[in-house]
C-alpha atoms as a PDB file:
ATOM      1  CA  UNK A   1      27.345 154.581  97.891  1.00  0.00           C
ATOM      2  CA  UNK A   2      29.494 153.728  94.703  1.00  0.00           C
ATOM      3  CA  UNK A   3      31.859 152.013  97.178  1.00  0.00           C
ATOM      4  CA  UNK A   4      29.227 149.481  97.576  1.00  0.00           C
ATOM      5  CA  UNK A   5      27.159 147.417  96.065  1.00  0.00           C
ATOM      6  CA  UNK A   6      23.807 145.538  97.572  1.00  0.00           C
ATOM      7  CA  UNK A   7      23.933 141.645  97.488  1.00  0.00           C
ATOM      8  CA  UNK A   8      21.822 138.959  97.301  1.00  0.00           C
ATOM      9  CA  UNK A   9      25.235 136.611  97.556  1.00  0.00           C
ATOM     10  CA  UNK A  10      28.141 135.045  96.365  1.00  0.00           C
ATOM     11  CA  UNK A  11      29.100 132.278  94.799  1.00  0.00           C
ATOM     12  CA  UNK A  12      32.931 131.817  95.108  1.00  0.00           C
ATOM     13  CA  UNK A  13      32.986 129.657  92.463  1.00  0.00           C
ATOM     14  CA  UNK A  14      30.902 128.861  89.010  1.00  0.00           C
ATOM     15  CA  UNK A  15      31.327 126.964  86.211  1.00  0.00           C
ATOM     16  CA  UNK A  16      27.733 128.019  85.071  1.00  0.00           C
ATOM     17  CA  UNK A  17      27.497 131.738  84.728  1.00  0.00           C
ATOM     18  CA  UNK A  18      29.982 131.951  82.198  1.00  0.00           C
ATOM     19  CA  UNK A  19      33.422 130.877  80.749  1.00  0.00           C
ATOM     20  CA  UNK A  20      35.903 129.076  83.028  1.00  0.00           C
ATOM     21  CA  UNK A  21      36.043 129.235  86.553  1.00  0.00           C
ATOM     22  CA  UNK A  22      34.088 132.609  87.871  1.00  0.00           C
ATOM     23  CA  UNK A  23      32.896 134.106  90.977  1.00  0.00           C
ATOM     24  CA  UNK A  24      29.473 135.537  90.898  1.00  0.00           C
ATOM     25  CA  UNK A  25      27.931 138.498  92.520  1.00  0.00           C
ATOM     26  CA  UNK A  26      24.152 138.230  92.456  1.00  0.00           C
ATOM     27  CA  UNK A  27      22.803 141.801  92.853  1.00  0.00           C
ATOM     28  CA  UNK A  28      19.862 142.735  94.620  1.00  0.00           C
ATOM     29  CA  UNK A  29      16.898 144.707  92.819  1.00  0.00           C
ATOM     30  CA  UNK A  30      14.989 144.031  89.898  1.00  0.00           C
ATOM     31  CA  UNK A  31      12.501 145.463  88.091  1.00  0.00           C
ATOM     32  CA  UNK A  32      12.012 143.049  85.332  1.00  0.00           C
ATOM     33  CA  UNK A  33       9.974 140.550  87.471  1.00  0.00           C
ATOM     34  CA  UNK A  34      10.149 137.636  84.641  1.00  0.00           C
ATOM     35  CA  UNK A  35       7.854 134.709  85.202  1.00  0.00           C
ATOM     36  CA  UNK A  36       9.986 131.940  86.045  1.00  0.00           C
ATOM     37  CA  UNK A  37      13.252 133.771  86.927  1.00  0.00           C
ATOM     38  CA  UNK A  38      15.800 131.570  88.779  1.00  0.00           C
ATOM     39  CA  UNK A  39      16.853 134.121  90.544  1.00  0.00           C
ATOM     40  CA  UNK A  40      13.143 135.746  92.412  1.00  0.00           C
ATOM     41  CA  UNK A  41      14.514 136.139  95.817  1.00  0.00           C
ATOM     42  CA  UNK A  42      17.142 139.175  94.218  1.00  0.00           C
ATOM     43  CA  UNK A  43      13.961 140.974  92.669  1.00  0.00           C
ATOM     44  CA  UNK A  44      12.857 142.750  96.021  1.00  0.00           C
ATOM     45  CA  UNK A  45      15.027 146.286  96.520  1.00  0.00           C
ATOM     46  CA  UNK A  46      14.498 146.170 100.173  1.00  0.00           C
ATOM     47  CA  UNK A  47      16.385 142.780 100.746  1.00  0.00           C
ATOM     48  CA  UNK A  48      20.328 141.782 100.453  1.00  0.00           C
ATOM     49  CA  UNK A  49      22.869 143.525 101.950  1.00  0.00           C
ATOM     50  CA  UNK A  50      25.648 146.013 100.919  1.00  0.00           C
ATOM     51  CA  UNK A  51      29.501 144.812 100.209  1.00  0.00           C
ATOM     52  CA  UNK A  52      32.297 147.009  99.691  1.00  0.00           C
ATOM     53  CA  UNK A  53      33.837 146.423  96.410  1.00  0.00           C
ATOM     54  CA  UNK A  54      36.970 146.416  97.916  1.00  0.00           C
ATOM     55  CA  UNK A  55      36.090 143.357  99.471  1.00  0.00           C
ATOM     56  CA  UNK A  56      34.757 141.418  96.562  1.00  0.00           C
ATOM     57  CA  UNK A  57      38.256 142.249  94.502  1.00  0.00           C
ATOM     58  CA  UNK A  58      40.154 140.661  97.570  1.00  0.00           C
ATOM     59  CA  UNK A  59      37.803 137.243  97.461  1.00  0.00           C
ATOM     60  CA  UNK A  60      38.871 137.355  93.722  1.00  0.00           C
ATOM     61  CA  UNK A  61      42.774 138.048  94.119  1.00  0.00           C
ATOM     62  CA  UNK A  62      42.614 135.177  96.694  1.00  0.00           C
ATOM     63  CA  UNK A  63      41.364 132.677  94.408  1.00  0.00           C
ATOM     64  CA  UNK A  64      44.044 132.065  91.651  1.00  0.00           C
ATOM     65  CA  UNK A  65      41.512 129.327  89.571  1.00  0.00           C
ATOM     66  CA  UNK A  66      39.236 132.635  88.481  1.00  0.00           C
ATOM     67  CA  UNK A  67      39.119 133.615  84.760  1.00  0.00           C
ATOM     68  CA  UNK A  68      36.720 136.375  85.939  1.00  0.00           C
ATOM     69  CA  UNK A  69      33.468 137.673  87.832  1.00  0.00           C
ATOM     70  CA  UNK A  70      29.777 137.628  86.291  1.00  0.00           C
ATOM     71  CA  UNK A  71      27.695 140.377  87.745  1.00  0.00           C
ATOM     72  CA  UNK A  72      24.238 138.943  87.627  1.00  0.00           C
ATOM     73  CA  UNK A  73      20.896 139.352  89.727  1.00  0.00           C
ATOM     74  CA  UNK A  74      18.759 141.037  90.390  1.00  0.00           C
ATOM     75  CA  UNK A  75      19.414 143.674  87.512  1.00  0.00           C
ATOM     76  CA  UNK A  76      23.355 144.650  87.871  1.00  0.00           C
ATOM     77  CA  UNK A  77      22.528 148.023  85.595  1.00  0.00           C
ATOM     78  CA  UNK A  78      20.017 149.098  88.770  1.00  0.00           C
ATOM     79  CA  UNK A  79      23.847 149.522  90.335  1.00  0.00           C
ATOM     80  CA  UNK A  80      25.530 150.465  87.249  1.00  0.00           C
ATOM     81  CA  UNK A  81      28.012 152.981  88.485  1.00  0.00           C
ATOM     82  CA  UNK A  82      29.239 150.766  91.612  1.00  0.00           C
ATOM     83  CA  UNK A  83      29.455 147.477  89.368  1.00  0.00           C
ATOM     84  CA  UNK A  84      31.277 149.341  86.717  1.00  0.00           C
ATOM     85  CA  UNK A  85      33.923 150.098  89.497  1.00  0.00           C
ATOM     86  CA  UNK A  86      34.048 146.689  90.466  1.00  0.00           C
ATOM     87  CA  UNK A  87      34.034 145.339  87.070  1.00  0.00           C
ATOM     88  CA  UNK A  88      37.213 148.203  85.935  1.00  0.00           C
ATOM     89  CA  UNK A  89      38.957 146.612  89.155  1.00  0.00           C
ATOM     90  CA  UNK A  90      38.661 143.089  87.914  1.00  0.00           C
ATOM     91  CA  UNK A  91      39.955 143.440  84.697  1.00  0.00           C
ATOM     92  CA  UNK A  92      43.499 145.556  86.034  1.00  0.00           C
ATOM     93  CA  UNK A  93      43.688 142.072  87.566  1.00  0.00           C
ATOM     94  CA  UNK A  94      43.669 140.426  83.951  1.00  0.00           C
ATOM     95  CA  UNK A  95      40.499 138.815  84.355  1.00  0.00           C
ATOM     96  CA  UNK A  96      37.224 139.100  82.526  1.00  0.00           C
ATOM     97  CA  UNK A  97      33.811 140.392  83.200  1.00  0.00           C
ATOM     98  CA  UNK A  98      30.455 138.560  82.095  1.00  0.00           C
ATOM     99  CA  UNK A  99      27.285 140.710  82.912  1.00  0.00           C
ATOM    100  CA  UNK A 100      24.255 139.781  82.846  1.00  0.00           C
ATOM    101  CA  UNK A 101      21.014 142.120  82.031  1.00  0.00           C
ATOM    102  CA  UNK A 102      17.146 141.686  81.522  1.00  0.00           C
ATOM    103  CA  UNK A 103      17.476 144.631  79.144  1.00  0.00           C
ATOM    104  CA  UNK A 104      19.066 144.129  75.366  1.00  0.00           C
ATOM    105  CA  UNK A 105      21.476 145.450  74.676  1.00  0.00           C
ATOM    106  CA  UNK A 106      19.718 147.809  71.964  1.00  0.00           C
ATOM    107  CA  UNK A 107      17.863 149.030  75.143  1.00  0.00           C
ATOM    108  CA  UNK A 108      21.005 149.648  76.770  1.00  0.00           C
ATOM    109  CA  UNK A 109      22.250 151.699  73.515  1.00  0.00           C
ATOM    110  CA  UNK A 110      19.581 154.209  73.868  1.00  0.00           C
ATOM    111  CA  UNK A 111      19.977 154.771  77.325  1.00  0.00           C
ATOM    112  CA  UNK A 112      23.817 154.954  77.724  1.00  0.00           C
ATOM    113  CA  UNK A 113      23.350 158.722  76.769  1.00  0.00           C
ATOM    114  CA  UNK A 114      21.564 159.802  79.471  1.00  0.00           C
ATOM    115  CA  UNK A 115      22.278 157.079  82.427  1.00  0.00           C
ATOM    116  CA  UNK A 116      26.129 157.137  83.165  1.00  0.00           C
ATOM    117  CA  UNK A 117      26.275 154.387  84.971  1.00  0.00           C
ATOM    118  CA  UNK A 118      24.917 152.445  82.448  1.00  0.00           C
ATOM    119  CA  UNK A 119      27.458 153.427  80.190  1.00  0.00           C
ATOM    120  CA  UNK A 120      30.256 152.755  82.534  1.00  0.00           C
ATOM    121  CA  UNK A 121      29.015 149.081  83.486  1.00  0.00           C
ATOM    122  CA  UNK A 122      28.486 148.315  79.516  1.00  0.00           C
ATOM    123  CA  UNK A 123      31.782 149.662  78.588  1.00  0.00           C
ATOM    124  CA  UNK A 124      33.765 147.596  81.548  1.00  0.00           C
ATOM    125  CA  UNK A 125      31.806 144.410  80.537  1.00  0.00           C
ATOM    126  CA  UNK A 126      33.584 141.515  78.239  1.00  0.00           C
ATOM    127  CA  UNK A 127      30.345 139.465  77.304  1.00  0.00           C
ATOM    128  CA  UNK A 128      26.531 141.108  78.136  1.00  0.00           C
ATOM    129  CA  UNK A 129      24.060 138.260  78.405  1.00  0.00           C
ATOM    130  CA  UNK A 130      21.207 140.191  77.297  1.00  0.00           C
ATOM    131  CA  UNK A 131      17.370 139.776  77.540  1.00  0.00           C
ATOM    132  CA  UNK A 132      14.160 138.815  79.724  1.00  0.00           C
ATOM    133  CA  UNK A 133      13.926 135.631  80.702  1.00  0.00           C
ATOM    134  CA  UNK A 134      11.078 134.314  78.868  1.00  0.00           C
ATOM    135  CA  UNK A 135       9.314 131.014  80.251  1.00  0.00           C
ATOM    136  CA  UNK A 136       7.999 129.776  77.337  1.00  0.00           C
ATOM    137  CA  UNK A 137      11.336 129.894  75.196  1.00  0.00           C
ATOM    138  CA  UNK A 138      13.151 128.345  78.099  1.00  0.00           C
ATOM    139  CA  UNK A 139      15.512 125.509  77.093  1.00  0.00           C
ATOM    140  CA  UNK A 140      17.934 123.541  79.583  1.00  0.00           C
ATOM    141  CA  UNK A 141      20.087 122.584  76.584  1.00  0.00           C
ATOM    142  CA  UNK A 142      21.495 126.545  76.241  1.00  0.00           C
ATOM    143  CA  UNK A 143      24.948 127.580  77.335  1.00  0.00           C
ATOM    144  CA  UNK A 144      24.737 130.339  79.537  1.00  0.00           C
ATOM    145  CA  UNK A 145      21.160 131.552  79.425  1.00  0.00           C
ATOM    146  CA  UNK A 146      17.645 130.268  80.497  1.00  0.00           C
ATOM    147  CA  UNK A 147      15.848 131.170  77.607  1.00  0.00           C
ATOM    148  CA  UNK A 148      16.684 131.154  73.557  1.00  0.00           C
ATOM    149  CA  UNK A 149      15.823 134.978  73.266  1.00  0.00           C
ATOM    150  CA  UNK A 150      18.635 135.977  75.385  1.00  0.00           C
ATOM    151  CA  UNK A 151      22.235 136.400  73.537  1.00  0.00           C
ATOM    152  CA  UNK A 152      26.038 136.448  74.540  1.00  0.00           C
ATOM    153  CA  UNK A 153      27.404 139.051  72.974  1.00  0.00           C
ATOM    154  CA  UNK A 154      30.745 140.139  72.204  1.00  0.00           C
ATOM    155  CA  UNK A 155      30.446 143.418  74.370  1.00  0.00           C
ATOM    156  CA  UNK A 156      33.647 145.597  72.618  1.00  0.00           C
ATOM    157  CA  UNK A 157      33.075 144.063  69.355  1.00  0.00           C
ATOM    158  CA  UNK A 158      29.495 145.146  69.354  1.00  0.00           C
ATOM    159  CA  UNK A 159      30.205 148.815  70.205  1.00  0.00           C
ATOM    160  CA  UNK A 160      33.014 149.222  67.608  1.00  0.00           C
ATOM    161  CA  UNK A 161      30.527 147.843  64.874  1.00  0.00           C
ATOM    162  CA  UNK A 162      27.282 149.657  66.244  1.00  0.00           C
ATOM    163  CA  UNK A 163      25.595 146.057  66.059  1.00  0.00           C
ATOM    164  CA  UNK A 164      25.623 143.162  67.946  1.00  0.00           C
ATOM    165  CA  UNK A 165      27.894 140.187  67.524  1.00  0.00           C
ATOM    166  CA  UNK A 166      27.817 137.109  69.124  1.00  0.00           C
ATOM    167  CA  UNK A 167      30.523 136.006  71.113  1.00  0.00           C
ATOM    168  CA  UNK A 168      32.490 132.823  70.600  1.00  0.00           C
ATOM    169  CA  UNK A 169      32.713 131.505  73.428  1.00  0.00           C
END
């Protein structure tokens, strides 16, 4: 099933969910649950519908005003494998990758070892927006993220270090 990945939707275009001009792929499946999410209806893992990657690179390469895609959700690590494919196919096309994750990305550290597609998806991401969305540190006022807990970090930076750095975007 790595050919596909299961969908809430699409946005074609964003100026929202990261840098520039991006479209977004809202997974489906969640187990966070966070109290307030904006996204609820991409918690259940019965719902959306499955895409072939295939398809989602051809939406992109049709679209010349796209500086990338941001994988968001739902939780895009629940479909690790099949969203690192998608996310090694957008960048042969020059374009960046912003992922987004209700884990940090310490938790993602100590499971890369033993959940390969969790490795894959962190090491074909650009910038990981990282953390649970948490209601009562929610600010509208943030760029990129819902609540100030969350980070946007520097995803290559970060693993050549072994620490997290902040992206400057």
């Amino acid at each position: 099933m790595e050919e596909k990945i299961k969908v809430a939707g699409i946005i074609r275009e964003s100026i929202v969910d990261g840098p520039g001009i991006r479209l977004v792929v809202f997974t489906q499946g969640c187990v966070h649950n966070c109290f307030g999410c904006h996204n609820p209806e991409t918690h259940p893992f019965s719902s959306g519908y499955y895409i072939h990657i295939d398809e989602i690179v051809e939406m992109v390469k049709k679209d010349p005003l796209l500086d990338g895609i941001t994988l968001s959700g739902g939780e895009p690590f629940h479909q690790g494998r099949a969203c690192a494919k998608l996310a090694r196919k957008i960048r042969e096309l020059n374009l960046n990758v912003v992922t987004y994750t209700g884990y940090t990305f310490e938790e993602l550290l100590k499971e890369i070892d033993i959940n390969r597609g969790w490795h894959e998806l962190l090491h074909a991401t650009d910038i990981l927006i990282d953390g649970r969305f948490q209601i009562d540190r929610k600010s509208l006022l943030l760029k990129f993220r819902g609540s100030e807990n969350q980070r946007i970090i520097d995803v290559k930076s970060s693993l050549e270090k072994n620490r997290v750095i902040i992206a400057d975007i």
